[in-house]
Protein backbone atom coordinates (compact mmCIF):
# COMPACT_ATOMS: atom_id res chain seq x y z
CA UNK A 1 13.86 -38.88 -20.58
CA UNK A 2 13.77 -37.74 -17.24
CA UNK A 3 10.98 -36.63 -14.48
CA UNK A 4 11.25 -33.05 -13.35
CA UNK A 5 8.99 -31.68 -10.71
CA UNK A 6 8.58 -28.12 -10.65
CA UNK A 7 6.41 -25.26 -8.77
CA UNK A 8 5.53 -22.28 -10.78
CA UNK A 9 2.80 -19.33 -11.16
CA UNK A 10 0.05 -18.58 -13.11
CA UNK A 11 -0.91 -15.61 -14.57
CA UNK A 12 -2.81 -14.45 -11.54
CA UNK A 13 0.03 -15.03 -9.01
CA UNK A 14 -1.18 -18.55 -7.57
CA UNK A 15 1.14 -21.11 -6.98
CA UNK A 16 0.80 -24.94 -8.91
CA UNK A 17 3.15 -28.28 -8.72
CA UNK A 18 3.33 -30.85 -10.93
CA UNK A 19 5.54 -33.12 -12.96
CA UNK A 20 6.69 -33.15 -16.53
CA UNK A 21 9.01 -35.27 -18.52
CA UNK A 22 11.93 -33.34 -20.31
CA UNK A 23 15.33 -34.52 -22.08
CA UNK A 24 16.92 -32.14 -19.72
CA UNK A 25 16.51 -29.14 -17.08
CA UNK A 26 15.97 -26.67 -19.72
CA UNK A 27 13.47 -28.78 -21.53
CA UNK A 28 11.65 -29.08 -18.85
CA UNK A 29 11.79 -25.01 -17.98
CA UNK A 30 10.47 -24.96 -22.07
CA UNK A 31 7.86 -27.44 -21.43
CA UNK A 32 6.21 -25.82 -18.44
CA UNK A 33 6.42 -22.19 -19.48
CA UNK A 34 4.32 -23.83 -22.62
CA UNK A 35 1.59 -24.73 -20.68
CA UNK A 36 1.66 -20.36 -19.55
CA UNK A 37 3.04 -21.46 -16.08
CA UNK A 38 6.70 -19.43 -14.69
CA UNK A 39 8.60 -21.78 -12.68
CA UNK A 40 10.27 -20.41 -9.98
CA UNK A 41 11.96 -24.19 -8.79
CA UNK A 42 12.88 -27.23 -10.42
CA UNK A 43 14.56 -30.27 -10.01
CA UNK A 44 14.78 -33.35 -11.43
CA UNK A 45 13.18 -36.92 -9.69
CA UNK A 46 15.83 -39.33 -9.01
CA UNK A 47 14.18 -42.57 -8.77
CA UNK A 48 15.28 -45.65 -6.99
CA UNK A 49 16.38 -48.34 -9.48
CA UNK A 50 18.28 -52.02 -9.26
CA UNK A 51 21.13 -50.50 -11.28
CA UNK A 52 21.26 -47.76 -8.72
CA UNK A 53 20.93 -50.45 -5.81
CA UNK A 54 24.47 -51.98 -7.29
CA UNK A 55 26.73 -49.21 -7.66
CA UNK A 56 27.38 -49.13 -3.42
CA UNK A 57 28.82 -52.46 -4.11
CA UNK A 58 31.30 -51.43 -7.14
CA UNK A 59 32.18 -48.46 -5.46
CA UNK A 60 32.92 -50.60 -2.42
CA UNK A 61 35.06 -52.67 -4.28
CA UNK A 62 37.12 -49.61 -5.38
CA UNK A 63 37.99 -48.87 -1.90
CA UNK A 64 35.50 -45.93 -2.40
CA UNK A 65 32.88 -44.76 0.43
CA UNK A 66 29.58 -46.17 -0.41
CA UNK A 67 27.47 -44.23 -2.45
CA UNK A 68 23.67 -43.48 -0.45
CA UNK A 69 20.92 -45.29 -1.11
CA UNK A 70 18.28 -44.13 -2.52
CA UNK A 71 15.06 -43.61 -0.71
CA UNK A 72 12.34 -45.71 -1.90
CA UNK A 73 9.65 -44.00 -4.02
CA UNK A 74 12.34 -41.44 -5.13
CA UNK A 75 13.73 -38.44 -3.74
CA UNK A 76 13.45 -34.67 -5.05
CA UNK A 77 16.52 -32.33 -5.76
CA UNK A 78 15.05 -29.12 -5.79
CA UNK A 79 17.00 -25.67 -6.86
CA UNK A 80 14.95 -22.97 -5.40
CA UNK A 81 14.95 -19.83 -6.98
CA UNK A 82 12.65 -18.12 -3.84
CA UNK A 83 14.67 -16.55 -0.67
CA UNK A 84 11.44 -16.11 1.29
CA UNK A 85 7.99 -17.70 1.04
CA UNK A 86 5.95 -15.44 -0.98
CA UNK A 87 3.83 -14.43 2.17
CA UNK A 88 6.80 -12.75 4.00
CA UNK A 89 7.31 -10.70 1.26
CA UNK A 90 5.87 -6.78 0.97
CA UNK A 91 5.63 -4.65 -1.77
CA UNK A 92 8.64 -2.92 -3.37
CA UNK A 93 9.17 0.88 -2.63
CA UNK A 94 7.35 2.95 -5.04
CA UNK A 95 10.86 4.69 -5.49
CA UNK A 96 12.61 1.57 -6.52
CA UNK A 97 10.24 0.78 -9.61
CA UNK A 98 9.48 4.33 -10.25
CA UNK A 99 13.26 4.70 -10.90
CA UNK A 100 13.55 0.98 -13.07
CA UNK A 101 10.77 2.23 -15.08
CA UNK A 102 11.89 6.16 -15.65
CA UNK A 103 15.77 4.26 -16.39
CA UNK A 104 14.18 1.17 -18.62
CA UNK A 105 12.17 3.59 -20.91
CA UNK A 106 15.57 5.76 -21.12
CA UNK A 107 17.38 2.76 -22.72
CA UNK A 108 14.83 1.44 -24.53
CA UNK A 109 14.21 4.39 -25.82
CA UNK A 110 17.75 4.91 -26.81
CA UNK A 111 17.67 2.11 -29.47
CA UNK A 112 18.81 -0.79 -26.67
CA UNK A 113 16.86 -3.86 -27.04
CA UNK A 114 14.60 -4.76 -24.29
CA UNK A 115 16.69 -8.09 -22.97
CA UNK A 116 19.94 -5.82 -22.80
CA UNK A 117 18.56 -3.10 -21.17
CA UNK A 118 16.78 -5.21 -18.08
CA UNK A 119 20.54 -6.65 -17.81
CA UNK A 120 21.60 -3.78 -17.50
CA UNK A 121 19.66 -2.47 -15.20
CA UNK A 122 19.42 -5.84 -13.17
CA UNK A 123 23.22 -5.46 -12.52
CA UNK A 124 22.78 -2.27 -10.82
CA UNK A 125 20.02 -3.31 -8.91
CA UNK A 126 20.28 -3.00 -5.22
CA UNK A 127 16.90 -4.28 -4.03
CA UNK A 128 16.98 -7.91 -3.53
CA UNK A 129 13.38 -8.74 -4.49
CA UNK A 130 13.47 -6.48 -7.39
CA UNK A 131 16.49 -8.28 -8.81
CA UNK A 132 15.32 -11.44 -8.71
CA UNK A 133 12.28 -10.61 -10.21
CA UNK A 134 14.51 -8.80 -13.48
CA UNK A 135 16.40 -12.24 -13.35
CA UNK A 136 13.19 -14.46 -13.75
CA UNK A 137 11.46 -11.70 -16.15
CA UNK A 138 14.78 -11.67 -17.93
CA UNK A 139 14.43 -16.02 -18.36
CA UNK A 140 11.03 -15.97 -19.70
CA UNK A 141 11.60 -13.59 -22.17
CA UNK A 142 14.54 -15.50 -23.22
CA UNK A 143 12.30 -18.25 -23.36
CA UNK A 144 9.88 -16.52 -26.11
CA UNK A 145 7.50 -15.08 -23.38
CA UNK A 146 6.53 -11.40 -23.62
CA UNK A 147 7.71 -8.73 -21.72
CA UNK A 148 3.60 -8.26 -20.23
CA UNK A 149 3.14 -12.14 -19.46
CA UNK A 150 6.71 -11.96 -17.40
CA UNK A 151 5.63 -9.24 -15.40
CA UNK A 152 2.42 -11.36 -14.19
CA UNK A 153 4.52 -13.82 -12.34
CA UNK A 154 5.50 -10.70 -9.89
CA UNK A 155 1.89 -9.27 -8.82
CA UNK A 156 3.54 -7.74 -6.13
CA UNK A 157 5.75 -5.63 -7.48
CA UNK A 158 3.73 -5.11 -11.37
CA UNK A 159 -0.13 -4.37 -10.46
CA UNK A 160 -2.57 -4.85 -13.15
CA UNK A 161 -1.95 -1.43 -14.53
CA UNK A 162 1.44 -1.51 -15.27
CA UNK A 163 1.09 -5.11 -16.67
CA UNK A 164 -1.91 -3.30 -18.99
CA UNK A 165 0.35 -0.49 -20.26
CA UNK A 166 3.12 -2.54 -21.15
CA UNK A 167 0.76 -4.94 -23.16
CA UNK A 168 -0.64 -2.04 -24.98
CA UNK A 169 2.52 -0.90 -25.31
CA UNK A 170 4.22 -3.83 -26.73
CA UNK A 171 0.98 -4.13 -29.30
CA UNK A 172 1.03 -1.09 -30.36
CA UNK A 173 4.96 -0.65 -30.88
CA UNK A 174 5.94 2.12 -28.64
CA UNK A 175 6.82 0.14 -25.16
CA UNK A 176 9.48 3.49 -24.26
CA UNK A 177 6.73 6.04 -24.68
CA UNK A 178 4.34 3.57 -22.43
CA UNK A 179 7.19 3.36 -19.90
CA UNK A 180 7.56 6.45 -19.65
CA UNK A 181 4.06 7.20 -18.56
CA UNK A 182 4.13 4.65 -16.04
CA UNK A 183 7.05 6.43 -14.67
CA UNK A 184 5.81 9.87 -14.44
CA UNK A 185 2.41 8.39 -13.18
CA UNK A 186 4.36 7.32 -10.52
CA UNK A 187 6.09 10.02 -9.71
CA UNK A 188 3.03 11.96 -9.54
CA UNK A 189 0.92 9.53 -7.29
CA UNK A 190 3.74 9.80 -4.90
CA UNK A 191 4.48 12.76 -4.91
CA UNK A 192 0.87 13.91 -3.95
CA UNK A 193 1.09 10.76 -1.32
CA UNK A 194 3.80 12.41 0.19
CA UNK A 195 2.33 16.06 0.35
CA UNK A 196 -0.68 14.59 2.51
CA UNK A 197 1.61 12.25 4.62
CA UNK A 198 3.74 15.57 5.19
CA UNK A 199 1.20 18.06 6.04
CA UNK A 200 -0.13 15.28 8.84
CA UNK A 201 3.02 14.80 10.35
CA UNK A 202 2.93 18.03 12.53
CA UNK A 203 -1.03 17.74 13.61
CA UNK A 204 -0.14 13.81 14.73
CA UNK A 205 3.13 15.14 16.41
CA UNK A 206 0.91 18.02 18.24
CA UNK A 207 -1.87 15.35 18.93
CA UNK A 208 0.62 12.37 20.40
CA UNK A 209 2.31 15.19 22.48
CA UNK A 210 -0.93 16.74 23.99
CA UNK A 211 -2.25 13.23 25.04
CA UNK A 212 1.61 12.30 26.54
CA UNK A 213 1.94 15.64 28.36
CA UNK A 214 -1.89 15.30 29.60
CA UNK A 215 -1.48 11.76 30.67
CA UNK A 216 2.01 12.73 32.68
CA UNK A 217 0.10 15.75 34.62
CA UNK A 218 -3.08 13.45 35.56
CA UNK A 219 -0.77 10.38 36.66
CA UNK A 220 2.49 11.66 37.82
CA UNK A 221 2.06 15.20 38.95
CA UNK A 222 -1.74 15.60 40.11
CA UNK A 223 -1.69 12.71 42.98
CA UNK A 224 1.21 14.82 44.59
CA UNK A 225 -0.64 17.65 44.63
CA UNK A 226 -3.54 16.37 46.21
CA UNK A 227 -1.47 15.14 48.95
CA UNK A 228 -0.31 19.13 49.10
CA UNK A 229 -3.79 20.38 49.46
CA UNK A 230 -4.94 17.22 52.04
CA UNK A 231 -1.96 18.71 54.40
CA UNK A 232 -2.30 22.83 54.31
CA UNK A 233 -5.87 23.23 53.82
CA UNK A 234 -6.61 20.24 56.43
CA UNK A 235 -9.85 18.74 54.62
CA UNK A 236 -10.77 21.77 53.59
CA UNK A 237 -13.43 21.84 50.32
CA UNK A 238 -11.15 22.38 47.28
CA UNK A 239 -12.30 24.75 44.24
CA UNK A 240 -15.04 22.62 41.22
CA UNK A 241 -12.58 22.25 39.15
CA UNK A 242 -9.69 20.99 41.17
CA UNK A 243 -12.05 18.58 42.31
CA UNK A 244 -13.11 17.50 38.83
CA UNK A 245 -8.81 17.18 38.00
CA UNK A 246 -8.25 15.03 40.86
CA UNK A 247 -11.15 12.81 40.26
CA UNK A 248 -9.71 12.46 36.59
CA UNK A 249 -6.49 11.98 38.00
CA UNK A 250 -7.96 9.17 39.98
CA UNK A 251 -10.13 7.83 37.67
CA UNK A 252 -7.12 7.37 35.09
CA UNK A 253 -4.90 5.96 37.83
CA UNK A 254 -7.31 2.96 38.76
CA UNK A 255 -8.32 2.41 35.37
CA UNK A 256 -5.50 2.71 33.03
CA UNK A 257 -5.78 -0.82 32.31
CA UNK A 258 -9.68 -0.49 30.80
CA UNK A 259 -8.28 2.49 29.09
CA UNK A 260 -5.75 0.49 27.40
CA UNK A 261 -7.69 -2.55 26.68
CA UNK A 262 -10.59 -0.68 25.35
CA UNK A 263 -8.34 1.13 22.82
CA UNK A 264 -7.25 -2.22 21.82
CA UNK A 265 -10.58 -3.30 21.52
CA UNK A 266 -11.79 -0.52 19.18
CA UNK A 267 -8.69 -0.93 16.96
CA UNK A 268 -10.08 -4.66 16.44
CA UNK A 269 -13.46 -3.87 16.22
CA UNK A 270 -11.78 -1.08 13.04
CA UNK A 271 -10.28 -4.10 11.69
CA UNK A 272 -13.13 -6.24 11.83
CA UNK A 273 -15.78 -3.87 10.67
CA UNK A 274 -13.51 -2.87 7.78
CA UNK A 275 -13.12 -6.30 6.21
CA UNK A 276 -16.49 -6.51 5.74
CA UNK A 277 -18.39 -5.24 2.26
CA UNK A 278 -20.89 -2.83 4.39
CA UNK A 279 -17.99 -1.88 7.36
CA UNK A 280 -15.63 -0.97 4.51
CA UNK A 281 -18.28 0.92 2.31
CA UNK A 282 -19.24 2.90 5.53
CA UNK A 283 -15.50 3.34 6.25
CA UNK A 284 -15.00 4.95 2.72
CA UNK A 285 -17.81 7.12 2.94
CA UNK A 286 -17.07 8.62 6.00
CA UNK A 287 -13.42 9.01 4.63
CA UNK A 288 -14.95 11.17 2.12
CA UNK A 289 -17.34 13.35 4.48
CA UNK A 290 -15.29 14.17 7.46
CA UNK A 291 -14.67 17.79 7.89
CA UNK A 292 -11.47 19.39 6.96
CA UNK A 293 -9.81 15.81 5.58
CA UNK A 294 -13.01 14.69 3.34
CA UNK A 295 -12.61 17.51 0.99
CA UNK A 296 -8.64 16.24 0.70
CA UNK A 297 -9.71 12.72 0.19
CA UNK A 298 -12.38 13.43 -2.47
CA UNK A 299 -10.30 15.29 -4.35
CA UNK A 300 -7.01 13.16 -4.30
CA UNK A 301 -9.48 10.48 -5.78
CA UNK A 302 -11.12 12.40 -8.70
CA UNK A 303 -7.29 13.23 -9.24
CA UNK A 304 -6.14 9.59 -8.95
CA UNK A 305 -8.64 8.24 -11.21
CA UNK A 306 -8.83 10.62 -13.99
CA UNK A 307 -5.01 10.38 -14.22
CA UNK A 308 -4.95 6.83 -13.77
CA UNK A 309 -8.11 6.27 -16.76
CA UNK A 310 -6.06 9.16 -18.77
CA UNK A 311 -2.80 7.73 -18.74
CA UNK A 312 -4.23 4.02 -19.34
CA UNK A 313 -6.56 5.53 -22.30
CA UNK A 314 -3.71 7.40 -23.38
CA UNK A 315 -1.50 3.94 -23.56
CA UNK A 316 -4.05 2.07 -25.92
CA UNK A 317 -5.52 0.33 -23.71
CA UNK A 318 -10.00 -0.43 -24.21
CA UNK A 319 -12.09 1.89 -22.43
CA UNK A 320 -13.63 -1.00 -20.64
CA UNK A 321 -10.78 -2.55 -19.35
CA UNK A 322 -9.38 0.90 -18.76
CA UNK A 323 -12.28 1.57 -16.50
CA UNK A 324 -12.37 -1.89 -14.69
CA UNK A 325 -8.12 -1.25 -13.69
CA UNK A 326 -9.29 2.23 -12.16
CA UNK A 327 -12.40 0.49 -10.30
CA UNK A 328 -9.85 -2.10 -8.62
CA UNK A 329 -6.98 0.73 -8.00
CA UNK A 330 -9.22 3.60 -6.47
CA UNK A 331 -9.08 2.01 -2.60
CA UNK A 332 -12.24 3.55 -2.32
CA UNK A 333 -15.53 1.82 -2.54
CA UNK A 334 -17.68 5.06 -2.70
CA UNK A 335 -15.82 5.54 -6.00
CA UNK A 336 -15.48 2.32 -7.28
CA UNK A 337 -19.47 1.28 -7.19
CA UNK A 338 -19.67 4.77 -9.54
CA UNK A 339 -16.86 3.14 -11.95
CA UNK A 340 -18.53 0.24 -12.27
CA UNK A 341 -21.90 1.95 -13.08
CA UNK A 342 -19.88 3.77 -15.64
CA UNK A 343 -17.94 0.78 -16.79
CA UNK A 344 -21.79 -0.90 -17.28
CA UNK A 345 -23.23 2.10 -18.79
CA UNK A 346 -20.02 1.97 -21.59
CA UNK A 347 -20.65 -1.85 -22.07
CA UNK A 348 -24.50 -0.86 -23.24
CA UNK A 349 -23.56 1.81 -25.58
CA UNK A 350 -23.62 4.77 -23.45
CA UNK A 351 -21.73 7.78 -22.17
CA UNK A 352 -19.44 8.52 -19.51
CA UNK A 353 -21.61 11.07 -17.94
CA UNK A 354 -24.94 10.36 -17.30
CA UNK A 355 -23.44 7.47 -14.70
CA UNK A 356 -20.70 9.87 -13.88
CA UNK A 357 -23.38 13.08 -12.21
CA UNK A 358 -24.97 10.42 -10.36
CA UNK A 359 -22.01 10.17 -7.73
CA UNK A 360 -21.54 13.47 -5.57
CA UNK A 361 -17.43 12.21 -5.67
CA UNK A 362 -17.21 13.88 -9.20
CA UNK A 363 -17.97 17.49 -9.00
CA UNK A 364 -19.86 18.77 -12.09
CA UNK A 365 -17.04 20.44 -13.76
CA UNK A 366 -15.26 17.02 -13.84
CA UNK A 367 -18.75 15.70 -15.29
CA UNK A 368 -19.06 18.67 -17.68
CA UNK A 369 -15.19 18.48 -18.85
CA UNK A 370 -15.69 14.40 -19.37
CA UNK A 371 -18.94 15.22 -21.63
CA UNK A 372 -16.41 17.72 -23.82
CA UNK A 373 -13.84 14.71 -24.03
CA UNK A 374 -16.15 12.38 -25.25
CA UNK A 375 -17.78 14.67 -27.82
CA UNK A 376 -14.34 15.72 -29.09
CA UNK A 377 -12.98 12.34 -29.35
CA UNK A 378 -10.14 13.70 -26.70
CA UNK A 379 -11.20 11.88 -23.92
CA UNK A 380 -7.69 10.70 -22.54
CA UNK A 381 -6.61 14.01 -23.40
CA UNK A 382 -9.17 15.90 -21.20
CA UNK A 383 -8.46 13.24 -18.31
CA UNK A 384 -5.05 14.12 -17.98
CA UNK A 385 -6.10 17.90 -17.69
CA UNK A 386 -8.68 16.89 -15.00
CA UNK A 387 -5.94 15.50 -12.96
CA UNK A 388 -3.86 18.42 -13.48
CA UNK A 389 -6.12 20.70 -12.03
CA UNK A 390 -7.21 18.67 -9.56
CA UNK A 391 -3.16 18.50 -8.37
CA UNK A 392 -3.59 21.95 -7.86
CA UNK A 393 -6.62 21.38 -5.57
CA UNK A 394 -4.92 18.47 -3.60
CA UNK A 395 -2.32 21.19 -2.95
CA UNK A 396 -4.99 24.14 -2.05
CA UNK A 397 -6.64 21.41 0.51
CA UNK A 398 -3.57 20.47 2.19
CA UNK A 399 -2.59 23.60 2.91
CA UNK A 400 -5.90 24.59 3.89
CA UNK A 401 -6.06 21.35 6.25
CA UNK A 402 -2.58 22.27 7.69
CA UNK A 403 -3.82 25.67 8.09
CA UNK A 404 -7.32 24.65 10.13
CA UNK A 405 -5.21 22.07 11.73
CA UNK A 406 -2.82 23.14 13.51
CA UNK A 407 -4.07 26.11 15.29
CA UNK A 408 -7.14 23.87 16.75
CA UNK A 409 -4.74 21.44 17.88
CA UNK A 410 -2.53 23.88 19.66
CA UNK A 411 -5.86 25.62 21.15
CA UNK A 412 -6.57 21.95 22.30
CA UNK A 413 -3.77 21.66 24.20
CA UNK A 414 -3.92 24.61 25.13
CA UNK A 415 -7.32 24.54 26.92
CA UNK A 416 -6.74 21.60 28.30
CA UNK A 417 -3.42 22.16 30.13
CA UNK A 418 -4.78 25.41 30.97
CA UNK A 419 -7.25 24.01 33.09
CA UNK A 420 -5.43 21.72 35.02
CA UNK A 421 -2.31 24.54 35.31
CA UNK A 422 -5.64 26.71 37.04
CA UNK A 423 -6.92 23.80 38.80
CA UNK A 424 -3.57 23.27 40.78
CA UNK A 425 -3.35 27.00 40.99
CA UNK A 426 -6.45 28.12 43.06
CA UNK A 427 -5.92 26.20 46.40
CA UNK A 428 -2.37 26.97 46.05
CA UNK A 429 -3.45 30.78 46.77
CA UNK A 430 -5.79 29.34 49.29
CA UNK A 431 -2.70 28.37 51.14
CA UNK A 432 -0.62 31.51 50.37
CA UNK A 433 -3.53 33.23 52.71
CA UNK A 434 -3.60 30.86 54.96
CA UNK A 435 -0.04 31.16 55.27
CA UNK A 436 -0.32 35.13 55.52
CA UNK A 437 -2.93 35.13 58.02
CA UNK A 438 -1.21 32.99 60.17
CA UNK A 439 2.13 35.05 59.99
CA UNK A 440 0.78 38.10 60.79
């Protein structure tokens, strides 16, 4: 028998070392995936011994280099499976498992077994990180493990509802039809992530290009004027609002460095504020009352969690553990304090709605459409319907954001180099007549 030492994952992600004795390496890879543990390095303890203290000398005798010693207490050959340390490593793109899921329910779905199709699919893989997480999901179901417990080694790239769906998938017998929810789930999360990220692209673009232009006129352009108007008009008292630009101008100049470090500090003070349980809360609330963007945010949620409870419901997996995946996945916790009110009112017998019509998130059709679902025994049904609409809505609001947007932003910048384009322009004509006077 011989001493392994090995570091592997729980089910949760966290990392454990240990020991085992095994016959052989994949013994040992046996013995600790027994104990519900995925080892992701192993290697076996060679351990200083007398007999291993006397082969130098034979080997010396041979005419052969000396073998090394040993170092005392044993020394540990480890073959590591991990590129990077687990901290160093982001998420996947959304496109990269959206497309393994959409392809793995294809094949699975045309008769290929599940081991043969993640081959497959891990041969064609061109992430890194995603193929070597097929490779090690790949072992441990060659091992006897289940598709659902492999995926919990990788909480990184499989969140807990994906790992839920494939377990209710796998129980109930119809893993492709499960897959293939998860992938058009997907698809439509990001695709409504990617309408909002689009229609903000243009306002930030107007907003980063009004502050750059404004910035370059007070800095760059304004002091030369003022050196203009201190030699024609000869002291002379310059217009209100030229006055108010060039004390801007000067302000800016002589405190550009407060400027920058107190934009610095507010982005900490964000930070700070938002890690903690009342900071974040207030964060999320306000996220969901601005004007303009908190009619977009509330309804991309009511559409994120209806489709995510619908599809899960949909999947076989319990209502309660349905509802305590969509508290944890909202990223919102305005919306998740109402889930968990709803998860709790479940747990004690009752309905969705009562606890539902007590958060102003859910509008009352959403409310009144839930109440149908559950007194038609459709629930997961009407869900998905919810979120359909509410796709529709999520459109409606970005174009109406675009549409309030943009013209405000433009006015903005307008206005403001406007005034300093007038500002510049009044003693100028001051000068012209000056200029006139003295000609004729």
């Amino acid at each position: 028998m011989a001493t392994f030492q090995y570091i592997a994952k729980d089910a949760s992600g966290n990392e454990t070392r240990g020991q085992i004795e095994a016959g052989d390496r994949n013994s040992a890879i046996a013995a600790v995936r027994a104990q519900g543990l995925f080892p992701t390095a192993l290697g076996e303890v060679k351990r200083a011994a007398s007999t291993t203290a006397a082969a130098p000398k034979k080997a010396s005798r041979r005419g052969g280099p000396p073998a090394p010693a040993a170092k005392k207490g044993g020394a540990l050959n480890m073959e590591l499976n991990i590129k990077l340390p687990s901290w160093m490593r982001g998420k996947i793109k959304t496109k990269v498992l959206t497309q393994f899921t959409r392809q793995l329910a294809t094949l699975v779905n045309a008769g290929l077994p599940l081991m043969r199709g993640i081959e497959v699919l891990k041969r064609q893989m061109k992430d890194a990180q995603m193929k070597e997480a097929l490779d090690g999901i790949g072992e441990n179901i060659a091992a006897g493990g289940t598709f659902s417990e492999s995926l919990t080694a990788y909480p990184k790239i499989f969140d807990n509802l994906y790992v839920n769906m494939v377990k209710a998938g796998e129980a109930g017998g119809v893993l492709e039809v499960v897959l293939g929810r998860l992938a058009e789930f997907a698809e439509k999360s990001e695709k409504i992530k990617n309408k909002v990220k689009g229609a903000m692209i243009y306002p930030i673009v107007v907003l980063v290009a009004a502050i750059g232009i404004t910035a370059f006129l007070l800095v760059a352009v304004i002091p030369k004027f003022k050196q203009v108007f201190a030699d024609m008009l000869g002291g002379a008292e310059l217009p209100a609002i030229t006055q108010f630009v060039i004390d801007a101008s000067e302000w800016v100049q002589h405190n550009y460095i407060t400027i920058a470090v107190g934009v610095v500090v507010l982005v900490v003070l964000k930070k700070i504020i938002g890690k903690t349980e009342k900071g974040a809360t207030m964060f999320d609330w306000l996220s969901l009352r601005m004007p303009v963007t908190g009619t977009l945010v509330q309804r991309t949620a009511v559409s994120r969690v209806t489709r995510t409870l619908g599809t899960l419901l949909s999947s076989g997996v319990p209502i309660l553990q349905s509802l305590m995946i969509v508290r944890d996945t909202t990223g919102n916790r305005i919306v998740s304090n109402a889930l968990q009110s709803v998860h709790d009112a479940v747990k004690e017998g009752e309905g969705m709605t009562a606890p539902l019509a007590q958060c102003w998130v859910f509008p009352p059709m959403v409310v009144s459409m839930v109440e149908v679902g559950e007194e038609t025994g459709a629930l997961a049904e009407m869900l998905t319907r919810i979120a359909n609409t509410y796709d529709d809505e999520v459109d409606n609001a970005v174009a109406g954001m675009t549409a309030a947007i943009e013209p405000a932003l433009i006015i903005v910048l307008a206005v403001v180099v406007g005034t300093i384009v007038v500002a510049m322009f009044l003693p100028m004509i001051k000068i012209i007549q000056s200029v006139s006077g003295g000609g004729a």
